[in-house]
N, C-alpha and C. Protein backbone atom coordinates (compact mmCIF):
# COMPACT_ATOMS: atom_id res chain seq x y z
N UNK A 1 0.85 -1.17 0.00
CA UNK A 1 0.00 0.00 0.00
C UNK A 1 0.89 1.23 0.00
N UNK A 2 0.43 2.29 -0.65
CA UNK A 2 1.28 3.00 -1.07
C UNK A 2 0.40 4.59 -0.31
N UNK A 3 1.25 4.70 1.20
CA UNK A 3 -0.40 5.00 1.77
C UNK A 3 0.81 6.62 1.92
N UNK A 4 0.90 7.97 2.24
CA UNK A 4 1.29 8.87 2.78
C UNK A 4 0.60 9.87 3.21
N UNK A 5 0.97 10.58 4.96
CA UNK A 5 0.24 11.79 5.43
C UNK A 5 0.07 12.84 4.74
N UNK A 6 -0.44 13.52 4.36
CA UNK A 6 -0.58 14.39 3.50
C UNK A 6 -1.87 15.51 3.66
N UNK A 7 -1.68 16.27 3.64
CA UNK A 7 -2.79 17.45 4.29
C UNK A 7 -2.64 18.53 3.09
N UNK A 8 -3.85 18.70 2.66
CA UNK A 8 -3.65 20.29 1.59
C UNK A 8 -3.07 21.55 2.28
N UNK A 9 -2.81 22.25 1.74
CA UNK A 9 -1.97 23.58 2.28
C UNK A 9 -3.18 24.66 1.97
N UNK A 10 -3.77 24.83 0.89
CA UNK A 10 -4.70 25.72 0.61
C UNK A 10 -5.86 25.12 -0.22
N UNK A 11 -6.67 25.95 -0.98
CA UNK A 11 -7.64 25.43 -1.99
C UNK A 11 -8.58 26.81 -2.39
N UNK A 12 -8.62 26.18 -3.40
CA UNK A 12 -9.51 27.56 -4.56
C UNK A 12 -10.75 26.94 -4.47
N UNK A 13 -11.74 27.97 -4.33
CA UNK A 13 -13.43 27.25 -4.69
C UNK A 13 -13.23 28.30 -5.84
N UNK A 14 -13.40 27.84 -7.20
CA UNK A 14 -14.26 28.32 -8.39
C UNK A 14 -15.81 28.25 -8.40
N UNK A 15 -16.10 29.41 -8.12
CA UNK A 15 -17.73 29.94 -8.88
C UNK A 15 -18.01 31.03 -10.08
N UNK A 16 -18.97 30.47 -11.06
CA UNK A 16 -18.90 30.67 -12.19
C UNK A 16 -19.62 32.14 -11.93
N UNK A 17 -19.33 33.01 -12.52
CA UNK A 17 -20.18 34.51 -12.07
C UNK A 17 -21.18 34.50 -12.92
N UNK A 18 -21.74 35.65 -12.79
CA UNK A 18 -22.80 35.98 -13.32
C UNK A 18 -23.78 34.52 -13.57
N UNK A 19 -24.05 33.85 -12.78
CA UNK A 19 -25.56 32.70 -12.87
C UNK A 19 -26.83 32.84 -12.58
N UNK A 20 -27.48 32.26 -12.92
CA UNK A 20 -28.90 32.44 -12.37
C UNK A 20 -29.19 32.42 -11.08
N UNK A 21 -30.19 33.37 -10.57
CA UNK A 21 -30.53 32.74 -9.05
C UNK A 21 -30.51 31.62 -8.52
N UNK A 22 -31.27 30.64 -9.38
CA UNK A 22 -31.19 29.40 -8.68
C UNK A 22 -30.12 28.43 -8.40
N UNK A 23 -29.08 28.72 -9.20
CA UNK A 23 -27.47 28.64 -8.58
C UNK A 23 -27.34 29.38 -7.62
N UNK A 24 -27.78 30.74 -7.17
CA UNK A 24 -27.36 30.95 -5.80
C UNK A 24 -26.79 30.38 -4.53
N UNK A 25 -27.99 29.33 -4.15
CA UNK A 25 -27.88 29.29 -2.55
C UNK A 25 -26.68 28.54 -2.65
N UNK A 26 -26.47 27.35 -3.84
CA UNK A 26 -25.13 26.66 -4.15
C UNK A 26 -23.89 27.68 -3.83
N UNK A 27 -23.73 28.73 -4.58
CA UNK A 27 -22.24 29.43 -4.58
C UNK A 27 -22.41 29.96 -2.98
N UNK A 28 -23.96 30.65 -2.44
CA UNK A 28 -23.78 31.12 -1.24
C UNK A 28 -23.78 30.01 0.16
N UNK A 29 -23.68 29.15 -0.20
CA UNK A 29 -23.56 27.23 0.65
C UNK A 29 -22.09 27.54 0.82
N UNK A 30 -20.98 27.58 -0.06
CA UNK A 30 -19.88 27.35 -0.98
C UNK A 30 -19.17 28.14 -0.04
N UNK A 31 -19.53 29.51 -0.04
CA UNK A 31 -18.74 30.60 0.38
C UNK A 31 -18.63 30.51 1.71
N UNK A 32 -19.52 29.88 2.36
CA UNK A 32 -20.32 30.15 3.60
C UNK A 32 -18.90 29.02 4.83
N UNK A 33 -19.46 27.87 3.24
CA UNK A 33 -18.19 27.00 4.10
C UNK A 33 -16.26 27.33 3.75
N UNK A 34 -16.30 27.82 2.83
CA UNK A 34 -14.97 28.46 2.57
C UNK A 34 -14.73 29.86 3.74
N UNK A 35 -15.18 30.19 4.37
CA UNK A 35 -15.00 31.15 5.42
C UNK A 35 -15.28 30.65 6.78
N UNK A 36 -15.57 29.37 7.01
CA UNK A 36 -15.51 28.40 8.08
C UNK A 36 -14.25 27.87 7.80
N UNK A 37 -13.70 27.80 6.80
CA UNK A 37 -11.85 27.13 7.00
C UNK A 37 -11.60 28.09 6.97
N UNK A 38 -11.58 29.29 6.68
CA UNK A 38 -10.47 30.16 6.41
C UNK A 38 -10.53 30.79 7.62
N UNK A 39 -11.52 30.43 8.77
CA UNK A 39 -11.42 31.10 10.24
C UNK A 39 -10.81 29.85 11.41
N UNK A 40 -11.25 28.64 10.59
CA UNK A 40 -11.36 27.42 11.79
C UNK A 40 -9.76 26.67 11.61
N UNK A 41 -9.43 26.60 10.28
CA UNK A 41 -8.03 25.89 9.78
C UNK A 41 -7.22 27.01 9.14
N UNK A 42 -5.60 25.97 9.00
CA UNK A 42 -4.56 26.63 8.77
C UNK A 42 -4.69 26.83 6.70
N UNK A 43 -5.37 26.59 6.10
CA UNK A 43 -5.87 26.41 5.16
C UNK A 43 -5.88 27.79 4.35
N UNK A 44 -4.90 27.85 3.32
CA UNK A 44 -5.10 29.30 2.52
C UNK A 44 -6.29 28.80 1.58
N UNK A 45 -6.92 30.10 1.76
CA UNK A 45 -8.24 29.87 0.74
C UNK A 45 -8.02 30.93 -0.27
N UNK A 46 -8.37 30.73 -1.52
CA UNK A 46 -8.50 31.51 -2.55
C UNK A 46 -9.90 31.42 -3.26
N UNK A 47 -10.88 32.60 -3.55
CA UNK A 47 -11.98 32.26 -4.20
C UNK A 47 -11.88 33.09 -5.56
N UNK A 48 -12.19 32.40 -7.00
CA UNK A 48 -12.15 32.73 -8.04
C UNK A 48 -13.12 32.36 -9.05
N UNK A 49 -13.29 33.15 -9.98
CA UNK A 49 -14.47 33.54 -10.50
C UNK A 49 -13.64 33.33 -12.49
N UNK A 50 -14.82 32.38 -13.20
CA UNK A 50 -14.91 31.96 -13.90
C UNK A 50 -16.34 32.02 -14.83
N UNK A 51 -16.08 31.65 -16.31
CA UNK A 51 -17.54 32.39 -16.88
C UNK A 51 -18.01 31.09 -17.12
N UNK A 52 -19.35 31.05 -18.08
CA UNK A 52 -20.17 30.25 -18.00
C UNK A 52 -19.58 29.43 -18.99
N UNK A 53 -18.26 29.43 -19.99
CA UNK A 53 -18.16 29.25 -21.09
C UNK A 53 -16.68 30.00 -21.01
N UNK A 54 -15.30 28.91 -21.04
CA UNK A 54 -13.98 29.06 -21.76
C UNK A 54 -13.58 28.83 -23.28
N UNK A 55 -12.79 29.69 -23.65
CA UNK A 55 -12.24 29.06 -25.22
C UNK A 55 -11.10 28.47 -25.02
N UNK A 56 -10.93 26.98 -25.23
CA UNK A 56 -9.91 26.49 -25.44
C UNK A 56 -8.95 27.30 -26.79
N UNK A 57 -8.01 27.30 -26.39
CA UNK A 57 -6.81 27.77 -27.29
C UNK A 57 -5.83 26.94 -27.09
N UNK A 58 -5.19 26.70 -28.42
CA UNK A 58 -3.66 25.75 -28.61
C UNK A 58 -2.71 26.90 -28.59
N UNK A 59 -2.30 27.67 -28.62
CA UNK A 59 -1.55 28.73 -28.77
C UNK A 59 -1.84 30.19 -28.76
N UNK A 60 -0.79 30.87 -28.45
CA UNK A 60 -0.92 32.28 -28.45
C UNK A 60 -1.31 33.11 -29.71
N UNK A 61 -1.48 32.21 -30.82
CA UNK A 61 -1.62 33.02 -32.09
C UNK A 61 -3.09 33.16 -32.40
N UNK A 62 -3.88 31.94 -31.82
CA UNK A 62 -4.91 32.02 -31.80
C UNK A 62 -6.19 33.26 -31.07
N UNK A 63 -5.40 33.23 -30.08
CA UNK A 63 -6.08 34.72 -29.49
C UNK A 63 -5.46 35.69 -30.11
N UNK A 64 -6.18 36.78 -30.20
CA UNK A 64 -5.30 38.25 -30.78
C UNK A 64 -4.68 38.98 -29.63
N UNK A 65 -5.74 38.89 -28.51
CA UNK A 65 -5.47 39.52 -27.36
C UNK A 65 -4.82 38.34 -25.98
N UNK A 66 -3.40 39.14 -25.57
CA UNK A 66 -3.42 37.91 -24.60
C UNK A 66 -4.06 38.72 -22.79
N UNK A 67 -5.37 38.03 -22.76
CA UNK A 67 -5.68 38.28 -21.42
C UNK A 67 -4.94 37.22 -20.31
N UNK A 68 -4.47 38.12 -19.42
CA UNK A 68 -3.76 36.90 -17.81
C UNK A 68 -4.73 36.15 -17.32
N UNK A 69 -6.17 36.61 -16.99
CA UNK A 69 -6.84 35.85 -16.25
C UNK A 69 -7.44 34.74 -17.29
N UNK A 70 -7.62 34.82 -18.33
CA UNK A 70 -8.50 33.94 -19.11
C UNK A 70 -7.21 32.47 -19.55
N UNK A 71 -5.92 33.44 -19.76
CA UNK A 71 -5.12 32.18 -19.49
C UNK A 71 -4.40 31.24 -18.14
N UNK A 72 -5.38 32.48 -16.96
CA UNK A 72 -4.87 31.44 -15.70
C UNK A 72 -6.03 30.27 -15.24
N UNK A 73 -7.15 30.48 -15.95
CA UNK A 73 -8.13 29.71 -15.86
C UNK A 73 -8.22 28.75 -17.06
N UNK A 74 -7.52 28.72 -18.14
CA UNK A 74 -7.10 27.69 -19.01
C UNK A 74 -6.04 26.87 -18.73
N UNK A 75 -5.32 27.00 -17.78
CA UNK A 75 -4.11 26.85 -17.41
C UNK A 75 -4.41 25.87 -16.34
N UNK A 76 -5.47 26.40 -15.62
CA UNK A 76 -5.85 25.49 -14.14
C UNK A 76 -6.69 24.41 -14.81
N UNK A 77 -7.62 24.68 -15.80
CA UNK A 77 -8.73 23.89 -16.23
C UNK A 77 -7.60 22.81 -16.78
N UNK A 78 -6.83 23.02 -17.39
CA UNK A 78 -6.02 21.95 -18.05
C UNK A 78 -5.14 21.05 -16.96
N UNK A 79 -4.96 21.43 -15.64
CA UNK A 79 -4.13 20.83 -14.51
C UNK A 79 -5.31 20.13 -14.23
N UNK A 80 -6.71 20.43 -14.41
CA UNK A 80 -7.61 19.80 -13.66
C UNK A 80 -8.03 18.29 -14.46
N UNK A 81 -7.73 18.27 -15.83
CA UNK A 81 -7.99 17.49 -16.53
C UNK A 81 -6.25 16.01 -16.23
N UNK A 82 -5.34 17.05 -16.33
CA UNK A 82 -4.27 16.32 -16.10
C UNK A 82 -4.42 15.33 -15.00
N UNK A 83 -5.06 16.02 -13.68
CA UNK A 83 -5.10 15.39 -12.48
C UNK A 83 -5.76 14.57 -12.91
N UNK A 84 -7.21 14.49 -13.22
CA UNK A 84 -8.14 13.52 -13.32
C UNK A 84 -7.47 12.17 -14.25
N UNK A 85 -6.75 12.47 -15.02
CA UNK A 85 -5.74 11.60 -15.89
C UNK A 85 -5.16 10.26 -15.36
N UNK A 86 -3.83 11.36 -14.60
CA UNK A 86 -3.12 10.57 -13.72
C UNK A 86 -4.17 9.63 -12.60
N UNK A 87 -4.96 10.23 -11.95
CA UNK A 87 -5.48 9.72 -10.70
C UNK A 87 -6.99 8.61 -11.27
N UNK A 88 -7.07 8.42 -12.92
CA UNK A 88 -8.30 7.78 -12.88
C UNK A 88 -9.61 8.18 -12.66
N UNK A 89 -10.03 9.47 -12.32
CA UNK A 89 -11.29 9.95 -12.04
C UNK A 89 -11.84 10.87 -13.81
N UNK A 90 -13.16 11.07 -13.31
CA UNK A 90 -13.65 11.76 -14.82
C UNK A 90 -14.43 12.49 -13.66
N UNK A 91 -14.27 13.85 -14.62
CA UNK A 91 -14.13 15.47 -14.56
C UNK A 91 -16.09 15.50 -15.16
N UNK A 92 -16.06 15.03 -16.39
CA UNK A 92 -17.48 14.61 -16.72
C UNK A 92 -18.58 14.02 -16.51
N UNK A 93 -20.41 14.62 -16.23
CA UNK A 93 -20.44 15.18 -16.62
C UNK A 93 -20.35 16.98 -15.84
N UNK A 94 -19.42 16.97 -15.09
CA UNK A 94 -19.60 18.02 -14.27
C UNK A 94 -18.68 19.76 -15.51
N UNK A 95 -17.40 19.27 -15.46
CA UNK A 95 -16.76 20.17 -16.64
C UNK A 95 -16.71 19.39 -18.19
N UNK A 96 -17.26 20.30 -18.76
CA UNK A 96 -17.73 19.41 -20.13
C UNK A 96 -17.02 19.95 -21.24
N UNK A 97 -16.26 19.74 -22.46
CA UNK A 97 -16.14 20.61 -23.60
C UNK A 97 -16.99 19.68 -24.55
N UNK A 98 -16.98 21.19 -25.67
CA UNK A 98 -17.65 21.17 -26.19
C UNK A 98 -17.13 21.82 -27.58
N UNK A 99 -17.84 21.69 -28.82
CA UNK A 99 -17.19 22.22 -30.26
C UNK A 99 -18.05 23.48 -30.83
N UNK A 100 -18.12 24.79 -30.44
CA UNK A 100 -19.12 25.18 -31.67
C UNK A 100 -18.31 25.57 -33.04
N UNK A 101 -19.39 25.90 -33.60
CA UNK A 101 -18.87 26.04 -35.27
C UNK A 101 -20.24 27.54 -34.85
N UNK A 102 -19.23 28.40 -35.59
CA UNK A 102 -19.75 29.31 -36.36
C UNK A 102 -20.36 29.20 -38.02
N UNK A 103 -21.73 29.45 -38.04
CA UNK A 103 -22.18 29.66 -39.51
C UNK A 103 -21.77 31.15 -40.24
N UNK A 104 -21.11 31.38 -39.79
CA UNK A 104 -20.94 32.91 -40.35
C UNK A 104 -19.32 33.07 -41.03
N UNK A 105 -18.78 32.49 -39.84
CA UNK A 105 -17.40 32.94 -40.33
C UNK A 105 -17.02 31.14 -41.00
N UNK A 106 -17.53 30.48 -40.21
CA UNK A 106 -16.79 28.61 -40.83
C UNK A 106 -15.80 28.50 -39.85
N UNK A 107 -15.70 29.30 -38.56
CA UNK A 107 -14.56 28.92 -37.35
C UNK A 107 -15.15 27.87 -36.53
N UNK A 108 -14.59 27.24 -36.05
CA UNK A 108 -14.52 26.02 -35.15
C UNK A 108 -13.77 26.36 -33.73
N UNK A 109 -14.79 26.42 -32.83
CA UNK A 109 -14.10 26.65 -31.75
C UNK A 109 -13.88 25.57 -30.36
N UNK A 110 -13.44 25.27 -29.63
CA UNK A 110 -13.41 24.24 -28.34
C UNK A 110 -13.83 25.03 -27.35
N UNK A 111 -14.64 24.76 -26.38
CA UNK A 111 -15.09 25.24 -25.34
C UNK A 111 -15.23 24.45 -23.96
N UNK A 112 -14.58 24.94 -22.78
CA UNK A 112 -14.63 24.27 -22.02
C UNK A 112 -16.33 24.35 -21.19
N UNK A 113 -16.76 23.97 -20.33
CA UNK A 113 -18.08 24.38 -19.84
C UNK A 113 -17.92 23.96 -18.09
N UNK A 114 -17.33 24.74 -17.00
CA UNK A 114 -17.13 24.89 -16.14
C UNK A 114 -18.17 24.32 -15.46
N UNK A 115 -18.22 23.66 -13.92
CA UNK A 115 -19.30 23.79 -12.88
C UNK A 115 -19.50 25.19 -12.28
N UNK A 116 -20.47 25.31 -11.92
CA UNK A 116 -21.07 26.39 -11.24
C UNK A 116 -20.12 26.43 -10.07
N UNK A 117 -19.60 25.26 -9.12
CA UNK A 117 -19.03 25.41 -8.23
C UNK A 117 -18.02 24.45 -8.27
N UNK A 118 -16.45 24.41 -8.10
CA UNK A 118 -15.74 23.40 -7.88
C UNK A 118 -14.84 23.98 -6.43
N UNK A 119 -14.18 23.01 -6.70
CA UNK A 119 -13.01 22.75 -5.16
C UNK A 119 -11.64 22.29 -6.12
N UNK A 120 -10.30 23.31 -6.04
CA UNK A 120 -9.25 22.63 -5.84
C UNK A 120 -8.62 22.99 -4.15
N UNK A 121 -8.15 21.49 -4.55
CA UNK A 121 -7.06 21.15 -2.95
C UNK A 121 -5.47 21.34 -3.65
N UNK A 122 -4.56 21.88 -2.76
CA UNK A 122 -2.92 21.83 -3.31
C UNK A 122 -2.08 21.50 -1.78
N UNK A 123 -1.37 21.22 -1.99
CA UNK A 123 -0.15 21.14 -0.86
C UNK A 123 0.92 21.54 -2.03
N UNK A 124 1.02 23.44 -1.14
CA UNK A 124 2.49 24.17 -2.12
C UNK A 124 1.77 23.88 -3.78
N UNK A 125 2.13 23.53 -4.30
CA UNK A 125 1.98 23.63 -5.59
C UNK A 125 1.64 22.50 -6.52
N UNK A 126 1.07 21.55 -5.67
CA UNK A 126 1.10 20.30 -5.81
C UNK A 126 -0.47 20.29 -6.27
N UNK A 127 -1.40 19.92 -7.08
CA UNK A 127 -3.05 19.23 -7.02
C UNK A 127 -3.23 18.57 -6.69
N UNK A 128 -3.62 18.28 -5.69
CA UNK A 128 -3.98 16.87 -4.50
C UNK A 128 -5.44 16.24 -4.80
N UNK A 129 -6.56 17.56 -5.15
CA UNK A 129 -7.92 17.31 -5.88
C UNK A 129 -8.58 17.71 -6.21
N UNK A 130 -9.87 18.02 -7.16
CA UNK A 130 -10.62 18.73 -8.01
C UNK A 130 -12.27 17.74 -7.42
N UNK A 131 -12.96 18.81 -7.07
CA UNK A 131 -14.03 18.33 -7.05
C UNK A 131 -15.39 19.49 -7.83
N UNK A 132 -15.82 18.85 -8.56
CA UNK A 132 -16.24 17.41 -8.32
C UNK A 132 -15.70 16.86 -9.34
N UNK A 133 -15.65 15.27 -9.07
CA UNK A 133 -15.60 14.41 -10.20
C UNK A 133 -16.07 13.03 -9.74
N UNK A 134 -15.67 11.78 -10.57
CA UNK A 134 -16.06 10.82 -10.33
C UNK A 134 -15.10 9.89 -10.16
N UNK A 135 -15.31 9.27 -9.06
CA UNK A 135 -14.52 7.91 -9.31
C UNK A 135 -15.10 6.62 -8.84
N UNK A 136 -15.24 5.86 -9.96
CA UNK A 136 -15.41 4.87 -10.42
C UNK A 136 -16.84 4.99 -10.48
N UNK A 137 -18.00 4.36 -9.52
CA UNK A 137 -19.22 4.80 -9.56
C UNK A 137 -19.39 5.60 -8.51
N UNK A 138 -18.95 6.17 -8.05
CA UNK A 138 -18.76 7.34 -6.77
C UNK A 138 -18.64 8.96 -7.11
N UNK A 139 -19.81 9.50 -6.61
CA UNK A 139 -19.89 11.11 -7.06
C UNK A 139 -18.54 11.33 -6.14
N UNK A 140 -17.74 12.26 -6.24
CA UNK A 140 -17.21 13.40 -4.86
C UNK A 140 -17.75 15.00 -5.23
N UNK A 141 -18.63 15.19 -4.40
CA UNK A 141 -18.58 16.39 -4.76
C UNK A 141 -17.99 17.38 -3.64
N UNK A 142 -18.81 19.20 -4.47
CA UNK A 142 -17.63 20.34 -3.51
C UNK A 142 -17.89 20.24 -2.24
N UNK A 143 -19.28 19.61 -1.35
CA UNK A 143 -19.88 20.08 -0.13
C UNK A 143 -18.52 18.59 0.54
N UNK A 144 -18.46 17.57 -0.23
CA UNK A 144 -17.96 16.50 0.45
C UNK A 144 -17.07 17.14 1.07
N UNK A 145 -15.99 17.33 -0.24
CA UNK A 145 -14.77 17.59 0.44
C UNK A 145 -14.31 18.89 1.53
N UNK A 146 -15.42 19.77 1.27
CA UNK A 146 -15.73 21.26 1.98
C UNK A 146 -15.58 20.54 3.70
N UNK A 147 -16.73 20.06 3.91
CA UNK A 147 -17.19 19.17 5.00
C UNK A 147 -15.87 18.27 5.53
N UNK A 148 -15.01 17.20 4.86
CA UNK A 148 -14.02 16.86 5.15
C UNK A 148 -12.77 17.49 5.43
N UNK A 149 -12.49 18.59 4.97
CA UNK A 149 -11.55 19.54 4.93
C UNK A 149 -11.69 20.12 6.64
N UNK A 150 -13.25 20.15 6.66
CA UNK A 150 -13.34 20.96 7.92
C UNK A 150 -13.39 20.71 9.24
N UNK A 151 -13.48 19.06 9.01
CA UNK A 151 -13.85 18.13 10.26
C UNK A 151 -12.59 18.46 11.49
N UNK A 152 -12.94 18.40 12.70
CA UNK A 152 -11.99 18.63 13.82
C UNK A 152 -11.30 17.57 13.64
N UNK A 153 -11.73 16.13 13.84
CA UNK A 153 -11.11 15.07 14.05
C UNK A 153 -10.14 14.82 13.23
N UNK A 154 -10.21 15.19 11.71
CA UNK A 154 -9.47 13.74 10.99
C UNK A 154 -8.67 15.13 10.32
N UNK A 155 -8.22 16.37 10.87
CA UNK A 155 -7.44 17.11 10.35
C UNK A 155 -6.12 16.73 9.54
N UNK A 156 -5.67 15.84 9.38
CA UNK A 156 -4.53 15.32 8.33
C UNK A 156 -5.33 14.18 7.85
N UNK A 157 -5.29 14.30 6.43
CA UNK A 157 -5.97 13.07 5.66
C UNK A 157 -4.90 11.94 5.43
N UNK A 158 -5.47 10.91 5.31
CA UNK A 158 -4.79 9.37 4.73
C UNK A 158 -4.58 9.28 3.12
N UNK A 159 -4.12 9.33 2.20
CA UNK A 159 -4.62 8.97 0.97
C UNK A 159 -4.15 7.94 0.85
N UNK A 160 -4.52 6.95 -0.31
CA UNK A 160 -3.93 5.35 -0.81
C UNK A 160 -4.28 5.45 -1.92
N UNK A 161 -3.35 6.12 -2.86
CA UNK A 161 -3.54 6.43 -4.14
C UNK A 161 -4.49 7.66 -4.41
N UNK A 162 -4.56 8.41 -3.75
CA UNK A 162 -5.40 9.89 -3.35
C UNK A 162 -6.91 9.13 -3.14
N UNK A 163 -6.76 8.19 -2.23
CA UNK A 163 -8.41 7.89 -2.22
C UNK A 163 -8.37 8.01 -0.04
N UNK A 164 -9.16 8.61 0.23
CA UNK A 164 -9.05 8.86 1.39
C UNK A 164 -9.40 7.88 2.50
N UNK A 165 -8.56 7.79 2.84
CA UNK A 165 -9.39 6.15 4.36
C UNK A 165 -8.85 6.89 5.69
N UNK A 166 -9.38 5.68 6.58
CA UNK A 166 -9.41 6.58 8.00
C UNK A 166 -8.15 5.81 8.61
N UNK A 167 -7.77 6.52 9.06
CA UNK A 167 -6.30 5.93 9.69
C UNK A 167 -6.19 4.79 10.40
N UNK A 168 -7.49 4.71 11.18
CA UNK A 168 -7.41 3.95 12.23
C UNK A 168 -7.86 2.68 11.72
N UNK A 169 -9.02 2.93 11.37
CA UNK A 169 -9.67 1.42 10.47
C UNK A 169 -8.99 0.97 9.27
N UNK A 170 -8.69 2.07 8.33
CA UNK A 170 -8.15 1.97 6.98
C UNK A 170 -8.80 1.45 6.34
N UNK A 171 -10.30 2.08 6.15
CA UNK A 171 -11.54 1.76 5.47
C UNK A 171 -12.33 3.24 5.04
N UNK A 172 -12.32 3.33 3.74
CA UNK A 172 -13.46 4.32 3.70
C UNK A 172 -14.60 3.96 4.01
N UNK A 173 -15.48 3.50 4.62
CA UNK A 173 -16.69 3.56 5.42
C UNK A 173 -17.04 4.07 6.50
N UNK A 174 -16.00 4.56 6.88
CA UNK A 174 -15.84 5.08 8.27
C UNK A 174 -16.01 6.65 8.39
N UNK A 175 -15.02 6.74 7.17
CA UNK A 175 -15.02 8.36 6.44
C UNK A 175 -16.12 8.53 6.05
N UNK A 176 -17.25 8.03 5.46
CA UNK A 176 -18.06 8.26 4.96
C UNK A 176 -19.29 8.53 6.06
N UNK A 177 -18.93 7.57 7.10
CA UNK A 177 -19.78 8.11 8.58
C UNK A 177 -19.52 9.27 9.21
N UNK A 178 -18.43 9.60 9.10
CA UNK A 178 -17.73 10.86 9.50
C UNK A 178 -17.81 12.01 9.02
N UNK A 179 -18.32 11.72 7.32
CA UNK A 179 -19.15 12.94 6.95
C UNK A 179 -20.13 13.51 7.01
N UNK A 180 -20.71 12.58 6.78
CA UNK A 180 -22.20 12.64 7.43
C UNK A 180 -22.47 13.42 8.73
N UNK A 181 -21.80 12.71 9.79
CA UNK A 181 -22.03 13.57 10.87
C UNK A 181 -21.51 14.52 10.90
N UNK A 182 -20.14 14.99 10.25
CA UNK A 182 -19.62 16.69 9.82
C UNK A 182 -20.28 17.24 9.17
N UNK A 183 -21.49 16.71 8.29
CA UNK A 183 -21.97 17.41 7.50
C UNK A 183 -22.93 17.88 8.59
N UNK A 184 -23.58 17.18 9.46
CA UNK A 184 -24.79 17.75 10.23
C UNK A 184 -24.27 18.69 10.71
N UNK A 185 -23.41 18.55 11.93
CA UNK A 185 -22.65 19.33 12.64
C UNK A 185 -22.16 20.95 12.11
N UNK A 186 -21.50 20.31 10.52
CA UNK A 186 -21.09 21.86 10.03
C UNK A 186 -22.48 22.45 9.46
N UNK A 187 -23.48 22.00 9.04
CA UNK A 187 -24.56 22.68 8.94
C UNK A 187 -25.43 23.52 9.92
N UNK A 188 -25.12 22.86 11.12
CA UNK A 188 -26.09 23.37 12.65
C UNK A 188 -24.90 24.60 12.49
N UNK A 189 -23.75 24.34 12.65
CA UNK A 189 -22.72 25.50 12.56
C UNK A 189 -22.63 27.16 11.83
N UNK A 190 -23.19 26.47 10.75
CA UNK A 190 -23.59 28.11 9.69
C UNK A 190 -25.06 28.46 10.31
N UNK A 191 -26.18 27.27 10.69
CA UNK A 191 -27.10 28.32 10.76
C UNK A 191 -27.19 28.64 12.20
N UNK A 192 -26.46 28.16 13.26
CA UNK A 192 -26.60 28.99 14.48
C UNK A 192 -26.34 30.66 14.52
N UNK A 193 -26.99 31.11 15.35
CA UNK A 193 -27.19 32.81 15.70
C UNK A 193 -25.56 33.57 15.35
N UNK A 194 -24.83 32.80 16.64
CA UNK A 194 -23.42 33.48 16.46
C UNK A 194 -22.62 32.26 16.33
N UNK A 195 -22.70 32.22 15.05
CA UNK A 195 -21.35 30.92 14.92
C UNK A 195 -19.91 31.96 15.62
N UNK A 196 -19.34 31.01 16.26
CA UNK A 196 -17.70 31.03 17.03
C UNK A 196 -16.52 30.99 16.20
């Protein structure tokens, strides 16, 4: 088993701007728990904002204009695909591309199609994980890992091939009880009067 301690150092929640209301309470869920680590853990948080719709580009010739942010979010989207690579998980159908064709001009374009809400995890500079995605028949999504990130108890994670087990048992089933009840717990947490 190829098991090492390993704890993220920071993590980005991406929310897509400008959405419909009914994406709301999602990004405002999101935020709610990204400012519960960024008060409760040692955890750098970064929150960043992404559109409803990226253009993939192969090169700089292709754009006329080079914008920084549109290539730091092509840049991450493509680490996110890498990760999912290496580690066996699919990114789909949560980040989707896609092809349009223009009838006007005859251009062909690639488009990435973002979630409304994701989660990266890093240690230093490292991608440890992207949520959501899938592995194998298993959703992970952003509240999971939000919720796990935040738990008192199991503050340094286990991975075994970045799949998370509990130290003690060395069973994910255990983790999965453990969310659950972090999930209750961190929920009573946001909606009490004066959260601490």
């Amino acid at each position: 088993m190829n098991r090492t301690q390993s704890s993220p150092t920071s993590v980005e929640l991406w929310i897509r701007s400008f959405t419909p209301v009914s994406t709301g309470p999602t990004q405002e869920r999101a935020l709610e728990h990204i400012a519960v680590l960024e008060e409760q853990t040692a955890l750098e948080t970064n929150v960043c904002i992404w559109g409803k719709e990226i253009e993939q580009t192969d090169s700089d010739e292709t754009r006329p204009v080079r914008i920084p942010q549109l290539e730091r979010i092509e840049r991450r989207l493509e680490s996110f695909e890498d990760w999912a690579r290496r580690r066996g998980r699919r990114l789909e159908p949560f980040f989707r591309r896609r092809r349009i064709e223009s009838t006007i001009t005859d251009e062909t374009h690639e488009v990435w199609r973002p979630p409304t809400v994701a989660l990266a995890e890093f240690d230093g500079e490292d991608l440890h994980h992207v949520a959501p995605c899938v592995d194998g028949d298993r959703t992970i999504d952003v509240f999971d890992r939000l919720e796990t990130l935040a738990g008192d108890s199991n503050s340094m994670l286990w991975f075994d091939d970045d799949r998370q087990i509990d130290p003690e048992t060395e069973s994910n089933a255990v983790i999965s009880e453990q969310s659950s009840r972090r999930s209750a717990s961190f929920d009573s947490y946001l909606e009490s009067p004066n959260p601490e």
